[in-house]
PDB file of N, CA and C in Angstrom:
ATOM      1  N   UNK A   1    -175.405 -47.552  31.625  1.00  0.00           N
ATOM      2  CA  UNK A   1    -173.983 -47.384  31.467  1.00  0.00           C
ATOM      3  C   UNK A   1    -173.592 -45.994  31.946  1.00  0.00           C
ATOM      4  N   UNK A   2    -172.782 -45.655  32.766  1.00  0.00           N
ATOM      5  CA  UNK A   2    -172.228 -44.893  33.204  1.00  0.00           C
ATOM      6  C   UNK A   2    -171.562 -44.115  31.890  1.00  0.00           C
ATOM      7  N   UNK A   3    -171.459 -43.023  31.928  1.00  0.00           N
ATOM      8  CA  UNK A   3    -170.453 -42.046  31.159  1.00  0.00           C
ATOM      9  C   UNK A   3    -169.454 -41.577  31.810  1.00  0.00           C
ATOM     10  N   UNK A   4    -168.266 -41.200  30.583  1.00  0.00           N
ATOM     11  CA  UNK A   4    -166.539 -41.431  31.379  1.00  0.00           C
ATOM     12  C   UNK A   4    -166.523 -39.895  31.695  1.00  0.00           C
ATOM     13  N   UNK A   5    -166.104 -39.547  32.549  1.00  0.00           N
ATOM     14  CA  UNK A   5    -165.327 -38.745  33.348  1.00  0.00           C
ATOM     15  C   UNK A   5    -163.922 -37.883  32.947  1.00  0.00           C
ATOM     16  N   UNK A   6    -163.987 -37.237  31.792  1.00  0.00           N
ATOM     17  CA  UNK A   6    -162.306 -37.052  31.414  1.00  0.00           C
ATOM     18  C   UNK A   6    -161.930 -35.441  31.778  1.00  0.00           C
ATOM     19  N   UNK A   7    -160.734 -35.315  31.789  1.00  0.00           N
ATOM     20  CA  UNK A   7    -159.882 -34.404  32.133  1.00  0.00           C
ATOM     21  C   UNK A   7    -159.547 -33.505  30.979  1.00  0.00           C
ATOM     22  N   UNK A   8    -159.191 -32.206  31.315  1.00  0.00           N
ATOM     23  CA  UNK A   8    -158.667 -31.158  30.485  1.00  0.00           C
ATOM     24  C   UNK A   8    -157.770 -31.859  29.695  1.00  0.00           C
ATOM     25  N   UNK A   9    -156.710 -32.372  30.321  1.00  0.00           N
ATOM     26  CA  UNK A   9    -155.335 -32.978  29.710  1.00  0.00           C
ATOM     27  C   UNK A   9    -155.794 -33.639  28.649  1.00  0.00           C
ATOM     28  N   UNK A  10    -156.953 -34.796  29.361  1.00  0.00           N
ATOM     29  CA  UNK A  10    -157.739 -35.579  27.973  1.00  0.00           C
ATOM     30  C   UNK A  10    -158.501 -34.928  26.894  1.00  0.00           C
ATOM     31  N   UNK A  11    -159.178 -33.852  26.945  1.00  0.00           N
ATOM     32  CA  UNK A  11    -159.955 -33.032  25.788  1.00  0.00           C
ATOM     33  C   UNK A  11    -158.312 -32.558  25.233  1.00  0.00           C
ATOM     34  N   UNK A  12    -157.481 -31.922  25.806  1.00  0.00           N
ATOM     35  CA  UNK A  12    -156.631 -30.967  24.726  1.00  0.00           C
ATOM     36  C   UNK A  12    -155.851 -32.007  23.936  1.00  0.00           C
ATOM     37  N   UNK A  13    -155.703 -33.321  24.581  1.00  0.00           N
ATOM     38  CA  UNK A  13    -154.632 -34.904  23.695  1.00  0.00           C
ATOM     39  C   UNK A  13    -155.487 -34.622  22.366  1.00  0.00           C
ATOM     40  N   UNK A  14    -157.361 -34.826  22.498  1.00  0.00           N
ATOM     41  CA  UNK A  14    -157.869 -35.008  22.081  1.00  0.00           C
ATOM     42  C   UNK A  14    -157.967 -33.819  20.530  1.00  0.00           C
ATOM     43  N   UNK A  15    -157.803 -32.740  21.241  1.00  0.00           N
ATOM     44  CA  UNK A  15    -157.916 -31.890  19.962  1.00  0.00           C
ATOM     45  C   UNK A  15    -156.453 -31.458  19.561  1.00  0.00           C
ATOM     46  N   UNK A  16    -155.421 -32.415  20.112  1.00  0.00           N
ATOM     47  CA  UNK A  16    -154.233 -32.286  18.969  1.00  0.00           C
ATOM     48  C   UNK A  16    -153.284 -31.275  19.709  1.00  0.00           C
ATOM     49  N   UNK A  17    -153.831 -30.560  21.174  1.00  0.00           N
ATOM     50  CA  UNK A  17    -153.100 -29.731  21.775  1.00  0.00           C
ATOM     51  C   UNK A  17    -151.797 -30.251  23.000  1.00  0.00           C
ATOM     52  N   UNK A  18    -151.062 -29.589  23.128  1.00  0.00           N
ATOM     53  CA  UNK A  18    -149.745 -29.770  24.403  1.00  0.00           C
ATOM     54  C   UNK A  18    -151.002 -30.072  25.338  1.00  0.00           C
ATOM     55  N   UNK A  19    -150.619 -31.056  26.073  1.00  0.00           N
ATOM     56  CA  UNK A  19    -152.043 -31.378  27.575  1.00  0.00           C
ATOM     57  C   UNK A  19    -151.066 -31.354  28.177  1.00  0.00           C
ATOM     58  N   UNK A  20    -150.010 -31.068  28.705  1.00  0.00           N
ATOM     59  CA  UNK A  20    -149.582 -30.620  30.345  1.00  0.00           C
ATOM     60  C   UNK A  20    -150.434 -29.578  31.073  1.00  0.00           C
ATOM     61  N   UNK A  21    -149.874 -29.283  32.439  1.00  0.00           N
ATOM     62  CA  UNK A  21    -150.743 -28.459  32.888  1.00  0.00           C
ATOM     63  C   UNK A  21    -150.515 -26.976  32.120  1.00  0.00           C
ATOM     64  N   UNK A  22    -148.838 -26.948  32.436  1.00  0.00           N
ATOM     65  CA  UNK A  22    -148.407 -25.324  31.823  1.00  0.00           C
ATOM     66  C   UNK A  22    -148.878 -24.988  30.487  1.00  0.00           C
ATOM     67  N   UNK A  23    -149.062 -25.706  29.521  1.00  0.00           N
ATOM     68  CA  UNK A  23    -149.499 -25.880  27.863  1.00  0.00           C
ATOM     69  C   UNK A  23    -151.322 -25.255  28.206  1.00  0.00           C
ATOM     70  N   UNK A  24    -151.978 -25.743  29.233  1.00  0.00           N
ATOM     71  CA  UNK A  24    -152.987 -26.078  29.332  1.00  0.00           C
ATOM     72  C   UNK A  24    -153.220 -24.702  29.879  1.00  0.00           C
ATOM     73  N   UNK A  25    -152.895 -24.108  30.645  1.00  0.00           N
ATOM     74  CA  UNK A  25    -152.327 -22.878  31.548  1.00  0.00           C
ATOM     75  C   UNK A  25    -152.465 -21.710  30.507  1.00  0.00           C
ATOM     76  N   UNK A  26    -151.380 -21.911  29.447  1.00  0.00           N
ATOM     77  CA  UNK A  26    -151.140 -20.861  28.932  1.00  0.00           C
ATOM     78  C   UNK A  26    -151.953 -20.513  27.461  1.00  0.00           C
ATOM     79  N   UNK A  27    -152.435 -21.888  26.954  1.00  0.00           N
ATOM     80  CA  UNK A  27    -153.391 -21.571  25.992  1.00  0.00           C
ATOM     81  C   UNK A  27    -154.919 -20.657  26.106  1.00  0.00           C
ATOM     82  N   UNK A  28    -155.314 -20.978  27.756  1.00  0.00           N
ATOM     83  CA  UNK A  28    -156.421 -20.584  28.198  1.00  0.00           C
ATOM     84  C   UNK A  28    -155.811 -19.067  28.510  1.00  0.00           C
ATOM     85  N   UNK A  29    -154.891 -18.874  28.652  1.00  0.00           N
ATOM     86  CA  UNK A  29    -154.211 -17.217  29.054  1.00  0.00           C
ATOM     87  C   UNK A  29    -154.650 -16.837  27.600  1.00  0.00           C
ATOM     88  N   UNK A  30    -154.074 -17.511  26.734  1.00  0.00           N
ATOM     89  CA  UNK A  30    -153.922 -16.680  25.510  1.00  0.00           C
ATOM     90  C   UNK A  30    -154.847 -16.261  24.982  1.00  0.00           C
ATOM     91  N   UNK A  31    -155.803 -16.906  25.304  1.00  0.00           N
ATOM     92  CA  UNK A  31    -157.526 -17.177  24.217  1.00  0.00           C
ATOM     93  C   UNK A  31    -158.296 -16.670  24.946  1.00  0.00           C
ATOM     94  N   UNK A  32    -158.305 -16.080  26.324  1.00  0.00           N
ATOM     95  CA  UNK A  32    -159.446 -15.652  27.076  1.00  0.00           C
ATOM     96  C   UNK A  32    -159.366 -14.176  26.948  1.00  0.00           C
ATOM     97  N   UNK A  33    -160.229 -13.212  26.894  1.00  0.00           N
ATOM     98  CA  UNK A  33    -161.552 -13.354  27.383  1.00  0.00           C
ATOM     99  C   UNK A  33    -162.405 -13.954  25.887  1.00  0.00           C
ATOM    100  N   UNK A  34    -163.113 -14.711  25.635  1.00  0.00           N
ATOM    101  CA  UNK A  34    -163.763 -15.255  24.630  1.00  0.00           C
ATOM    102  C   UNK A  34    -164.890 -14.396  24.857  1.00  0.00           C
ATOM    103  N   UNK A  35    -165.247 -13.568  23.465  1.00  0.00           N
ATOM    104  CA  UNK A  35    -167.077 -12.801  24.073  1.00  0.00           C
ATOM    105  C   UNK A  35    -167.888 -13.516  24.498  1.00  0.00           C
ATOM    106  N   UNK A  36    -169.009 -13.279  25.006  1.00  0.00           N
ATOM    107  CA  UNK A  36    -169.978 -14.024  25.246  1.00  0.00           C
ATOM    108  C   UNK A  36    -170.812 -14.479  23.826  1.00  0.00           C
ATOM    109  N   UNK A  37    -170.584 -13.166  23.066  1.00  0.00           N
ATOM    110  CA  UNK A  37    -171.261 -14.067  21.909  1.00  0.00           C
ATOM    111  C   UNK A  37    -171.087 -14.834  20.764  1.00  0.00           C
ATOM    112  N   UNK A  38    -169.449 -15.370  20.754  1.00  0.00           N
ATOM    113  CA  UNK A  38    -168.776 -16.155  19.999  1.00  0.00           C
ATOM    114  C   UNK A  38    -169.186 -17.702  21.268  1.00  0.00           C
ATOM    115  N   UNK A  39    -169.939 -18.734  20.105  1.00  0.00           N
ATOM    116  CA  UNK A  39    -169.882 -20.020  20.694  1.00  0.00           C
ATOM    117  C   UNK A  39    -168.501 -20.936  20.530  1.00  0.00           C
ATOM    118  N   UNK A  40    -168.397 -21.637  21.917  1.00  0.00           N
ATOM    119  CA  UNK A  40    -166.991 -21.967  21.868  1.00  0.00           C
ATOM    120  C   UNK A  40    -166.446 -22.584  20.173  1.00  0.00           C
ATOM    121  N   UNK A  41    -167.207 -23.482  19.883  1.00  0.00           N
ATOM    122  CA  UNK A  41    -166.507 -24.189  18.948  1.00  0.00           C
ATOM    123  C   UNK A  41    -166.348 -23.271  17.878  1.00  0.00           C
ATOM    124  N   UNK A  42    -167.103 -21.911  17.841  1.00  0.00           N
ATOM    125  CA  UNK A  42    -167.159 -21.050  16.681  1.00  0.00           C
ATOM    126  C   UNK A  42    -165.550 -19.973  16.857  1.00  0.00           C
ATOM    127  N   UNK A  43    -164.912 -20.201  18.059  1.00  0.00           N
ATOM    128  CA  UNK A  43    -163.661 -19.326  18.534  1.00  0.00           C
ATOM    129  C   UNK A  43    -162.575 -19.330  17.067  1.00  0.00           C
ATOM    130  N   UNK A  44    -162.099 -18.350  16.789  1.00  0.00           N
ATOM    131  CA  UNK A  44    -161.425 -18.573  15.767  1.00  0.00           C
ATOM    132  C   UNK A  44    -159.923 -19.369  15.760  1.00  0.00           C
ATOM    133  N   UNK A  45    -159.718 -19.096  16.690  1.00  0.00           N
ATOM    134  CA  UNK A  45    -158.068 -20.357  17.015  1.00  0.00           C
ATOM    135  C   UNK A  45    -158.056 -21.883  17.188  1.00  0.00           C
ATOM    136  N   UNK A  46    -159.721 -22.235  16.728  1.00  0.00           N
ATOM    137  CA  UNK A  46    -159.642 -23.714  16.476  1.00  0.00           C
ATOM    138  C   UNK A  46    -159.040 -24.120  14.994  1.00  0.00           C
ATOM    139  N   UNK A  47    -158.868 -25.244  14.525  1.00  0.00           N
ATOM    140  CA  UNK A  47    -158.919 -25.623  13.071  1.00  0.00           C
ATOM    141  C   UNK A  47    -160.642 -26.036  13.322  1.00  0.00           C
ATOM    142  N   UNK A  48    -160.751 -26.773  11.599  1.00  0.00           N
ATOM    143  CA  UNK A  48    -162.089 -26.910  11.518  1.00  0.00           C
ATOM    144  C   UNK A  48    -162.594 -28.242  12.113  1.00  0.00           C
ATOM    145  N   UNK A  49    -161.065 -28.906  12.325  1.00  0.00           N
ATOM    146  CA  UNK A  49    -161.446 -30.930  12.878  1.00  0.00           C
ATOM    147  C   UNK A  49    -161.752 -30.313  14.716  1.00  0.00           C
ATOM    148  N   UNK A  50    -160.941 -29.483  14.895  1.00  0.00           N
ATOM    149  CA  UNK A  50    -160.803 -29.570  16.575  1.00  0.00           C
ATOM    150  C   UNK A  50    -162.546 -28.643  16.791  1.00  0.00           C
ATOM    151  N   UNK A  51    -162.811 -27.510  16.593  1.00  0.00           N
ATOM    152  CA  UNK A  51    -164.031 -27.407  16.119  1.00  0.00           C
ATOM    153  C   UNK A  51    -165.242 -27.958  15.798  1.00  0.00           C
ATOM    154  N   UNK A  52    -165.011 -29.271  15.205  1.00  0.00           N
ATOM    155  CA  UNK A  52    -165.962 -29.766  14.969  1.00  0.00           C
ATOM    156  C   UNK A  52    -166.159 -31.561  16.349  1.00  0.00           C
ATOM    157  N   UNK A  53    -165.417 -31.372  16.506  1.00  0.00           N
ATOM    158  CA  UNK A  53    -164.937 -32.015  17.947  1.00  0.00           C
ATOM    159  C   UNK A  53    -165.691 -31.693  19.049  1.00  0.00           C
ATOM    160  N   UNK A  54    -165.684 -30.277  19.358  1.00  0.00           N
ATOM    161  CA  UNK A  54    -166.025 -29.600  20.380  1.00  0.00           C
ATOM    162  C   UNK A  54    -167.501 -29.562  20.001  1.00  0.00           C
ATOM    163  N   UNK A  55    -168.146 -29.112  18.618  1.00  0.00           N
ATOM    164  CA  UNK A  55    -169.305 -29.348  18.392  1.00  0.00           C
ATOM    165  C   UNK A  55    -169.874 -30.610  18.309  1.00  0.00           C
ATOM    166  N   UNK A  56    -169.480 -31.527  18.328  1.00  0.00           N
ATOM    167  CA  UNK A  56    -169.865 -32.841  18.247  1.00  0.00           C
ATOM    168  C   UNK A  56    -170.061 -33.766  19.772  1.00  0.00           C
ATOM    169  N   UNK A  57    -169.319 -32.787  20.514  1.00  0.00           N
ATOM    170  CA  UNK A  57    -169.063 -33.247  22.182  1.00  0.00           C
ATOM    171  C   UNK A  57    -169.765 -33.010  22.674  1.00  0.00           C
ATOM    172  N   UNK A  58    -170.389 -31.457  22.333  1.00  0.00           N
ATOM    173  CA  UNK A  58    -171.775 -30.681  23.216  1.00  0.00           C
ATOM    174  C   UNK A  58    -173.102 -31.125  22.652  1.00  0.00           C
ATOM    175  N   UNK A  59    -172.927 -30.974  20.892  1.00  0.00           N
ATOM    176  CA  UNK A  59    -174.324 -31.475  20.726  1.00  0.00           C
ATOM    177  C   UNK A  59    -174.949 -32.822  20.418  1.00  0.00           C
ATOM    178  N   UNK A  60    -173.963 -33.489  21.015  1.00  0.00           N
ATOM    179  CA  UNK A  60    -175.013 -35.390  20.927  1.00  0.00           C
ATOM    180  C   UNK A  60    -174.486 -35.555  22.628  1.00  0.00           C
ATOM    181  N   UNK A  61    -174.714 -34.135  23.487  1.00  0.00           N
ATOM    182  CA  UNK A  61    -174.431 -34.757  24.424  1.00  0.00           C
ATOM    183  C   UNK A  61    -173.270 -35.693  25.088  1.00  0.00           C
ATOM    184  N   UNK A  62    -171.939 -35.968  24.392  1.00  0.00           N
ATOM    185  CA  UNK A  62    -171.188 -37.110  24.794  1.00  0.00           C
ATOM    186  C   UNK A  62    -170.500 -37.218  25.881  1.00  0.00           C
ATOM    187  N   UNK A  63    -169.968 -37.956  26.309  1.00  0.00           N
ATOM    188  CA  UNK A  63    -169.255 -38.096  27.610  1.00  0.00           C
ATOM    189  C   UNK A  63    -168.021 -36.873  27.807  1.00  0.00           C
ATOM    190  N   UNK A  64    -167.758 -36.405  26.534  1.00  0.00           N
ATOM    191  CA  UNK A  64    -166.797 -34.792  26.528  1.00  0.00           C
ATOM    192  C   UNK A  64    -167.608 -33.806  27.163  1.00  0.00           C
ATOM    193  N   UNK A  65    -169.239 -33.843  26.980  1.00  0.00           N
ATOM    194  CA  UNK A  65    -169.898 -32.549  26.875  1.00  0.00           C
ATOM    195  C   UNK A  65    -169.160 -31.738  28.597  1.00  0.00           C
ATOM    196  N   UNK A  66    -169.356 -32.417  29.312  1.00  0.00           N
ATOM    197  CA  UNK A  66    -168.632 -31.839  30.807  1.00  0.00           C
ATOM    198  C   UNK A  66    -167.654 -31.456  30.715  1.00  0.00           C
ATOM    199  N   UNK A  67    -166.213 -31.813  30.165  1.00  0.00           N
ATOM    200  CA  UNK A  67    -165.415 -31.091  30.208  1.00  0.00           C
ATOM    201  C   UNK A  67    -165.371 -29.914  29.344  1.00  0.00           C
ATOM    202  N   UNK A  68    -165.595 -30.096  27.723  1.00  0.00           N
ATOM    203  CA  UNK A  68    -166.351 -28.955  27.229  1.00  0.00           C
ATOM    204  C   UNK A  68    -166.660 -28.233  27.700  1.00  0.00           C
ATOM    205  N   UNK A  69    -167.800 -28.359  28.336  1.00  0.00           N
ATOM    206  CA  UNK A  69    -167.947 -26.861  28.975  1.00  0.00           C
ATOM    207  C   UNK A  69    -167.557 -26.100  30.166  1.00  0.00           C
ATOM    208  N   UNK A  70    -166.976 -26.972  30.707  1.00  0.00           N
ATOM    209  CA  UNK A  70    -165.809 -26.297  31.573  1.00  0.00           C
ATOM    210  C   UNK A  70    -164.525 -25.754  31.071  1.00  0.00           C
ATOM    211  N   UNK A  71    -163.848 -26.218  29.707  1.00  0.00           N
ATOM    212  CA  UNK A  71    -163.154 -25.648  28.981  1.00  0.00           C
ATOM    213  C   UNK A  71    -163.884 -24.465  28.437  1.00  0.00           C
ATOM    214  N   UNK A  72    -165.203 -24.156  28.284  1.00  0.00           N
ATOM    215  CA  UNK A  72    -166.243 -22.574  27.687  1.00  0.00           C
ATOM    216  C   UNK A  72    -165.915 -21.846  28.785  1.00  0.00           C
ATOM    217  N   UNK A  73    -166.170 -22.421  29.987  1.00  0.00           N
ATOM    218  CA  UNK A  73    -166.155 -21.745  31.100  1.00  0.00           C
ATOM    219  C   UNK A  73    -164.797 -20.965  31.719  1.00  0.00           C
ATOM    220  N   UNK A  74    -163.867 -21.397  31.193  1.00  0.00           N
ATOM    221  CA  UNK A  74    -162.255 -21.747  31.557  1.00  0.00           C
ATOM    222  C   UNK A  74    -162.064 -19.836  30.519  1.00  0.00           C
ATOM    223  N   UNK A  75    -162.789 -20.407  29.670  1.00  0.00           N
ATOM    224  CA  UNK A  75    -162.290 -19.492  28.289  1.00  0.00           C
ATOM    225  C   UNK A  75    -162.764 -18.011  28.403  1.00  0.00           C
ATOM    226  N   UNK A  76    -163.945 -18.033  28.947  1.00  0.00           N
ATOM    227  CA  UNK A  76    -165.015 -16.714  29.543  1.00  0.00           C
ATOM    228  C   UNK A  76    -164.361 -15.822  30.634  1.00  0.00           C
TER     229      UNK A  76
END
């Protein structure tokens, strides 16, 4: 089985955030530079559901884990 393919727009629906581009744009303005040694889901401007989302995406591997970490990457 193939794994899905999703979009920024789709992770931020997902954690409850504005997913346009500009929403999408300006949250990553706001929140970057993230240290290197804060792990994403540990960033303090999550709640604890969206957080645990992001941890749940990276560590069983799920079809999020790609955008995830291009959203870490986004954030750095």
């Amino acid at each position: 089985m193939e794994a899905a393919h999703h979009r920024f727009s789709e992770l931020f629906a997902q954690l409850g955030l504005p997913d346009d581009d500009a929403s999408i744009g300006r949250f990553i303005h706001a929140h970057r530079p993230l240290p290197p040694d804060v792990l994403l889901a540990q960033a303090p401007f999550w709640t604890p559901a969206q957080a645990a989302l992001l941890n749940d995406g990276v560590g069983r591997d799920a079809d999020w884990a790609e955008v995830i970490d291009q959203l870490n990457l986004a954030l750095r």
